[in-house]
Protein backbone atom coordinates (compact mmCIF):
# COMPACT_ATOMS: atom_id res chain seq x y z
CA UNK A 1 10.95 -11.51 -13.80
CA UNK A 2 11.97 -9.87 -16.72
CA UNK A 3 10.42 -6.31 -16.28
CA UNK A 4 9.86 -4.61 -13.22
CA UNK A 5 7.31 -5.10 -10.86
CA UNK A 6 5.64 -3.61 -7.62
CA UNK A 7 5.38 -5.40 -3.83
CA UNK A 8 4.12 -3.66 -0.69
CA UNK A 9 4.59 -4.41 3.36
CA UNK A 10 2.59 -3.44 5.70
CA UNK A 11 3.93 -3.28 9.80
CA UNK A 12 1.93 -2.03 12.59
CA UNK A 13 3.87 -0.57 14.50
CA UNK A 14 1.84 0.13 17.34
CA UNK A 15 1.21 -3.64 18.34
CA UNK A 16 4.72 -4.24 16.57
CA UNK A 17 3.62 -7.07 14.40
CA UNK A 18 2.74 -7.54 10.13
CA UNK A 19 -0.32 -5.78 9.23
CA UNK A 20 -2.28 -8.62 8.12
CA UNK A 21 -6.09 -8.35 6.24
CA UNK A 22 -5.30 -4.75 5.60
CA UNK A 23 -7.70 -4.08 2.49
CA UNK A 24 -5.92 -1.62 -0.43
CA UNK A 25 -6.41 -0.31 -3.65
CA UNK A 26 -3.83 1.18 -6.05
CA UNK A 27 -4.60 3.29 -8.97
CA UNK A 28 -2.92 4.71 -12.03
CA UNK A 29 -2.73 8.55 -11.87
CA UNK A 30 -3.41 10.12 -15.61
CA UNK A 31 -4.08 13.89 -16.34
CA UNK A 32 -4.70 14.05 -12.69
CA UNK A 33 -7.47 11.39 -13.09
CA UNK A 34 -7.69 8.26 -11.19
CA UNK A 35 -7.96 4.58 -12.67
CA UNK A 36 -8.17 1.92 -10.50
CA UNK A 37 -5.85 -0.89 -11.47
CA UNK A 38 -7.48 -3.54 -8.22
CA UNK A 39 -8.25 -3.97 -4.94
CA UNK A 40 -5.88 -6.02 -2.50
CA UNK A 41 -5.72 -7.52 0.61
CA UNK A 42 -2.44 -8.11 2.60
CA UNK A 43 -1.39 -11.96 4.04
CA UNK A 44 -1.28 -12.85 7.27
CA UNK A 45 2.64 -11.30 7.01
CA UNK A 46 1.29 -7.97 5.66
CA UNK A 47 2.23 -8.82 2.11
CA UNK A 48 0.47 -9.90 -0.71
CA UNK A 49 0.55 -13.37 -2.08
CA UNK A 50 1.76 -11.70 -5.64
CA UNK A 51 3.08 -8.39 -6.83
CA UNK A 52 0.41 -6.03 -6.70
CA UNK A 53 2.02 -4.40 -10.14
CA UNK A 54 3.52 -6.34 -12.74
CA UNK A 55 3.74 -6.79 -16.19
CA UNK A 56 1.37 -5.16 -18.50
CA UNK A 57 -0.35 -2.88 -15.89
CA UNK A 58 3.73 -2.16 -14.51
CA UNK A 59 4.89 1.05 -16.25
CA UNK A 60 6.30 4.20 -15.96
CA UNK A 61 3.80 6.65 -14.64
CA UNK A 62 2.06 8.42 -11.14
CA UNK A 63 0.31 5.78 -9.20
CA UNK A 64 -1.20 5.73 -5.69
CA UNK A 65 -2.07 3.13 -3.26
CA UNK A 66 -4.60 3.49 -0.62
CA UNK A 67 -4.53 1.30 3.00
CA UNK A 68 -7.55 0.94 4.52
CA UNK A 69 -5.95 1.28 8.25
CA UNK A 70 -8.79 2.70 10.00
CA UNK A 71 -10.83 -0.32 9.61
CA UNK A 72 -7.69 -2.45 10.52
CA UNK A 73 -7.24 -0.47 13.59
CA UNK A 74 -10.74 -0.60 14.64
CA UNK A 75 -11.10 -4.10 14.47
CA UNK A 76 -7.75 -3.81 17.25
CA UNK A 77 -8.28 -1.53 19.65
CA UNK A 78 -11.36 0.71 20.69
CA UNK A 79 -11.10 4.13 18.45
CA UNK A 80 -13.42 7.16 17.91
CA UNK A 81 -14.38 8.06 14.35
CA UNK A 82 -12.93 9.99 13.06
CA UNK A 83 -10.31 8.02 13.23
CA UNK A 84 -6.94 10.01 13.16
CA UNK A 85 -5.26 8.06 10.68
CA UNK A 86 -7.74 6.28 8.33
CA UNK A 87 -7.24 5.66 4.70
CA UNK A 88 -3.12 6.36 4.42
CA UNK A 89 -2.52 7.20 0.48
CA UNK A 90 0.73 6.96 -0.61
CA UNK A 91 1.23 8.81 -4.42
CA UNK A 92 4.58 7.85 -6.25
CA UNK A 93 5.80 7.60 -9.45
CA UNK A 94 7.62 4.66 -11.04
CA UNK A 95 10.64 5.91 -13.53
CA UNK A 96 12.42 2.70 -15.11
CA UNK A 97 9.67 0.01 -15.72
CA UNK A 98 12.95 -2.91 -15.43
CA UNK A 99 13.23 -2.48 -11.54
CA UNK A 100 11.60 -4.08 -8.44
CA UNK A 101 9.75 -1.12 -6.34
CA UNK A 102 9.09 -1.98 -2.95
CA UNK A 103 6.60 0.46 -1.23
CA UNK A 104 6.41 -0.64 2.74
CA UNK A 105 4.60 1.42 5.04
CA UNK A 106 4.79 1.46 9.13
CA UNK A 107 1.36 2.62 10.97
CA UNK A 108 0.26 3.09 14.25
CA UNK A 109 -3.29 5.04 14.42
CA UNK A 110 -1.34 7.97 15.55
CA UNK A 111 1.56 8.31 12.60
CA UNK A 112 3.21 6.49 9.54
CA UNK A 113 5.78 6.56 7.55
CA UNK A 114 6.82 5.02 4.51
CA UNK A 115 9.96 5.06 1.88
CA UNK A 116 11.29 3.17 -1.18
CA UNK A 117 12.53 -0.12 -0.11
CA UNK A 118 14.18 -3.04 -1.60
């Protein structure tokens, strides 16, 4: 590719395997409004099939990305709403539109984290 683009991962940690069906949305953040660029839904390896940014809709700018991991969890093991982790949002900014950003996150329905990858 010649301009950057955006991938995600997804790894529950607590049953130590891919997050897979996890539904997710990621949105452009302007003048602290939110525009939703799509929905996803992560593989049976916690990925998606295809970037989830790329091209025109990959630019510098404040974006967030929402996981749907209570309803993943749910469907795993019995939990009590609320749930203590539920929607995780992640808000980052991209600064050089020619890179590869890789945003993975690791859940459990106790904790996550998350970080710039490769």
């Amino acid at each position: 590719m010649s301009k950057g683009y955006l991938t995600t991962h997804v790894l529950d940690t607590y049953n130590g395997k891919p997050g897979s069906n996890i539904k997710g949305q990621i949105f452009r953040i302007e003048h602290d409004k939110k525009i939703k660029i799509k929905d996803f839904t992560l593989n049976s390896n916690g990925r998606c099939d295809t970037p989830i940014l790329e091209k025109n809709n990959f630019s510098i700018g404040k974006y967030e990305i929402i996981f749907l991991c209570g309803e993943y969890f749910k469907n795993i093991k019995d939990l009590s709403k609320p749930f203590f982790i539920d929607d995780v949002i992640i808000r980052f900014g991209i600064n050089d539109d020619a890179q590869h950003y890789h945003v993975p996150l690791l859940v459990s329905p106790w904790s996550y984290s998350t970080y710039r990858g490769s």
